[in-house]
C-alpha atoms as a PDB file:
ATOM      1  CA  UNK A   1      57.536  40.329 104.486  1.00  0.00           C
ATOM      2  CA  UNK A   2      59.903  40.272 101.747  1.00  0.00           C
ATOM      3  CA  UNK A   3      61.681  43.102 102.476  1.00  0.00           C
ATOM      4  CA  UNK A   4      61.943  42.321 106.094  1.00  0.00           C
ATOM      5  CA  UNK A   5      64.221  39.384 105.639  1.00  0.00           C
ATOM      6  CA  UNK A   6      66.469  40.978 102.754  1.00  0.00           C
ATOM      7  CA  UNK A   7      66.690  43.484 105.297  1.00  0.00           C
ATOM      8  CA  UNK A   8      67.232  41.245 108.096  1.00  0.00           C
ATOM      9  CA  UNK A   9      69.891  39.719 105.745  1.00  0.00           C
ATOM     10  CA  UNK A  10      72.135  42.920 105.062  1.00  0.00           C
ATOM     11  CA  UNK A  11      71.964  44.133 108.817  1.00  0.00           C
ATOM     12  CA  UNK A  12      73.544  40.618 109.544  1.00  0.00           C
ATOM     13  CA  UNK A  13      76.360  40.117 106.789  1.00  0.00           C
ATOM     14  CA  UNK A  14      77.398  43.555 108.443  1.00  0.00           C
ATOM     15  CA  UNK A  15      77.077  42.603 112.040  1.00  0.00           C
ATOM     16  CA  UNK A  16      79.395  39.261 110.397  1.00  0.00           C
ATOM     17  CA  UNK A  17      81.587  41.922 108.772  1.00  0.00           C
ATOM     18  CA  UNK A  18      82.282  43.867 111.810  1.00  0.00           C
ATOM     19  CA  UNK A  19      82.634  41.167 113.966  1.00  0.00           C
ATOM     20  CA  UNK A  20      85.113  39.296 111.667  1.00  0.00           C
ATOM     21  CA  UNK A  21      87.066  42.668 111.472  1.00  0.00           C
ATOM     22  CA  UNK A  22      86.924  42.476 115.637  1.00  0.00           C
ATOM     23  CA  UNK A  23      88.812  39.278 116.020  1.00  0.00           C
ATOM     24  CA  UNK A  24      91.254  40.218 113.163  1.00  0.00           C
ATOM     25  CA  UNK A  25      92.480  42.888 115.041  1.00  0.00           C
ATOM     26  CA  UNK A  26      93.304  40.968 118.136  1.00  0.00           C
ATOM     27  CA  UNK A  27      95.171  38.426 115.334  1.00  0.00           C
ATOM     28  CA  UNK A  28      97.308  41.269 114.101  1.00  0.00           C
ATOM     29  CA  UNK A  29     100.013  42.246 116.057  1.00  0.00           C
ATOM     30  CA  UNK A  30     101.583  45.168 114.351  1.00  0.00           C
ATOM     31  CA  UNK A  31      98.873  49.134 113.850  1.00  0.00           C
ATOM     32  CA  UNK A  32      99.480  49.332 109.932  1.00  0.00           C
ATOM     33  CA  UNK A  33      97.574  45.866 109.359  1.00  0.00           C
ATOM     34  CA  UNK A  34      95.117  46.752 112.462  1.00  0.00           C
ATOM     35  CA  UNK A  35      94.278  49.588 110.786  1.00  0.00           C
ATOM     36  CA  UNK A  36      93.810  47.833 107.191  1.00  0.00           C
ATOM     37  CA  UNK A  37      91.628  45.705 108.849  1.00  0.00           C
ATOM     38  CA  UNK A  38      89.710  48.301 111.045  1.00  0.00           C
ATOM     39  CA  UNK A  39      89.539  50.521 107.681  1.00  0.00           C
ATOM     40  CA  UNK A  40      88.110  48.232 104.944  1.00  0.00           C
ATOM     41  CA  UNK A  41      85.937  46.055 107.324  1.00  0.00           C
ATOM     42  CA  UNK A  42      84.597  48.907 108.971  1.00  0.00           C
ATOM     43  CA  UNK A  43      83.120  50.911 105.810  1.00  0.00           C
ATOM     44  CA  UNK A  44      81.667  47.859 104.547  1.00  0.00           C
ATOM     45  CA  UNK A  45      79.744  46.438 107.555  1.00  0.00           C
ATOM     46  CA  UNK A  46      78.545  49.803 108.292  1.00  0.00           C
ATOM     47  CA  UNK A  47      77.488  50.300 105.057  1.00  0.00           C
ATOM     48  CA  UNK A  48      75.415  46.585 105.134  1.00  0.00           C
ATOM     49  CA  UNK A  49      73.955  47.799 107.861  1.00  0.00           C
ATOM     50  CA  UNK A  50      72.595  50.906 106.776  1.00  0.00           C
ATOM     51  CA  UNK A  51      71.542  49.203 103.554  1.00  0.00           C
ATOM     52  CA  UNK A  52      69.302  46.950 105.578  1.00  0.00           C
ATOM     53  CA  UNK A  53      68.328  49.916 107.328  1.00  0.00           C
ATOM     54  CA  UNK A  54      67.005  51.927 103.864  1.00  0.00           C
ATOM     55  CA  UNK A  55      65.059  48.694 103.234  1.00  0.00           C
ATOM     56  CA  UNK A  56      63.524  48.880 106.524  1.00  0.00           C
ATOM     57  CA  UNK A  57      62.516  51.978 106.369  1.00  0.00           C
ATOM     58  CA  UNK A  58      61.069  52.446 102.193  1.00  0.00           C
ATOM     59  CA  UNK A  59      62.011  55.664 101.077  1.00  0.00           C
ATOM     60  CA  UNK A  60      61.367  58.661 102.720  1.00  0.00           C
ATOM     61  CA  UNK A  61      63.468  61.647 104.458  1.00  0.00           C
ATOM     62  CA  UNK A  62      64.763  59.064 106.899  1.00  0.00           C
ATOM     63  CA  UNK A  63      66.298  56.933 103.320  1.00  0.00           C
ATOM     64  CA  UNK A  64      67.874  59.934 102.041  1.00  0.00           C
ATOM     65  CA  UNK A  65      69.434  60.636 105.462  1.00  0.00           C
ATOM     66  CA  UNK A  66      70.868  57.230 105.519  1.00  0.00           C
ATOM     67  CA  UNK A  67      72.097  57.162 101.948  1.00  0.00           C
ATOM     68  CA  UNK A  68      73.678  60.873 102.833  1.00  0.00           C
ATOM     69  CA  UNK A  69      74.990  58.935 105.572  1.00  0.00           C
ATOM     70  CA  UNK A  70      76.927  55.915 103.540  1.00  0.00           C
ATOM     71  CA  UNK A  71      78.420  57.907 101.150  1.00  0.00           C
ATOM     72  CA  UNK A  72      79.815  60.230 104.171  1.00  0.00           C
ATOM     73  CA  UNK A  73      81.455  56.631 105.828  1.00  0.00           C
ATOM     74  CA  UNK A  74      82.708  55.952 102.177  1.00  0.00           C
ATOM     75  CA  UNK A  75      84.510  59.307 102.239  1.00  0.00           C
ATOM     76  CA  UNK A  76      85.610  60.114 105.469  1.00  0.00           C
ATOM     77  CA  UNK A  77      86.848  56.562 106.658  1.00  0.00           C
ATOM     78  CA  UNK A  78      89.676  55.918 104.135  1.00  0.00           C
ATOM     79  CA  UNK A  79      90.914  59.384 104.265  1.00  0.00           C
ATOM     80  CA  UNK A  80      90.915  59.406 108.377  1.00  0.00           C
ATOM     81  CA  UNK A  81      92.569  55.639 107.826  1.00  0.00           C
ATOM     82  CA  UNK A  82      95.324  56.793 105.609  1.00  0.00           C
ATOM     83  CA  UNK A  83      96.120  60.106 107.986  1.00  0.00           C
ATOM     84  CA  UNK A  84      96.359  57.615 111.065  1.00  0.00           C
ATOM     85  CA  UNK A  85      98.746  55.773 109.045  1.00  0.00           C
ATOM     86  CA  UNK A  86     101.122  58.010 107.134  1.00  0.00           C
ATOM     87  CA  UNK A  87     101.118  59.566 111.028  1.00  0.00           C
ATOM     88  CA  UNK A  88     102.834  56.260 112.548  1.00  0.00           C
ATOM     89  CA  UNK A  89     105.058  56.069 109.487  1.00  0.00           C
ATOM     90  CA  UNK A  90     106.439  59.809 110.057  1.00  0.00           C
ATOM     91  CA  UNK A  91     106.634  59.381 114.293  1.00  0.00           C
ATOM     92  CA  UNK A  92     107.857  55.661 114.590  1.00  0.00           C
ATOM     93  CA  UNK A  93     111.354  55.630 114.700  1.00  0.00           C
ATOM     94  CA  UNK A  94     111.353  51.731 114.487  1.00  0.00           C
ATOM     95  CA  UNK A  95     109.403  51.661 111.191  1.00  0.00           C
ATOM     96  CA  UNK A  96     112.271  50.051 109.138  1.00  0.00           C
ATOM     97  CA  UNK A  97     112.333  46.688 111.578  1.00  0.00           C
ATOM     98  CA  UNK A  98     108.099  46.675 111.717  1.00  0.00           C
ATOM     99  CA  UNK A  99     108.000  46.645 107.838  1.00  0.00           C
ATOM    100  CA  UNK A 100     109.179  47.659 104.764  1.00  0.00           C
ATOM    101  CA  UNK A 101     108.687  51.208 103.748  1.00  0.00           C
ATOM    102  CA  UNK A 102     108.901  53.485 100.875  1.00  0.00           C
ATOM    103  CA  UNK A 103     109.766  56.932 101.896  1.00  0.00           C
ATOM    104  CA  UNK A 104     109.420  59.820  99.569  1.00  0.00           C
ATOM    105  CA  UNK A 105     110.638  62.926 100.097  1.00  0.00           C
ATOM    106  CA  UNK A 106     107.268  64.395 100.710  1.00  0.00           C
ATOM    107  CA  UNK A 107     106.660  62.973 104.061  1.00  0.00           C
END
């Protein structure tokens, strides 16, 4: 019973996450802080969910599947993030007005 509701508890604080995350990018008006948003929120609410979802399910193949799945979302989220954005810094031509950038010349 226990592990039902600390289950029941992670699977919602990442439904809360995500949802939270949703309106924040209809509050944002510029794709750099969409993005931010979308980034961060999104690894963490998935990852309360899947948490919840290990608890769920005790451990067993489907655990390690889950846990293979996490760390995958930790990985490949920031790194797909952070190519979206260095991709509208390079092809905006109106970056300068929408913020302030540092350019390097390694871009």
């Amino acid at each position: 019973m226990i592990k039902y509701i600390l289950s029941a508890i992670f699977i919602v604080m990442g439904i809360v996450v995500l949802a939270t995350a949703m309106v924040g990018n209809f509050r944002f008006g510029y794709v750099l802080n969409r993005m931010q948003v979308g980034a961060t929120s999104d690894t963490l609410g998935a990852a309360l969910i899947i948490i919840g979802l290990i608890i769920v399910s005790g451990f067993n193949a489907t655990t390690v599947k889950l846990i293979v799945m996490v760390m995958f979302l930790w990985f490949a989220n920031p790194v797909s993030s952070h190519f979206l954005a260095r991709t509208e810094i390079i092809t905006n031509e109106n970056i300068m007005q929408e913020c302030e950038v540092v350019r390097h010349d390694s871009i």
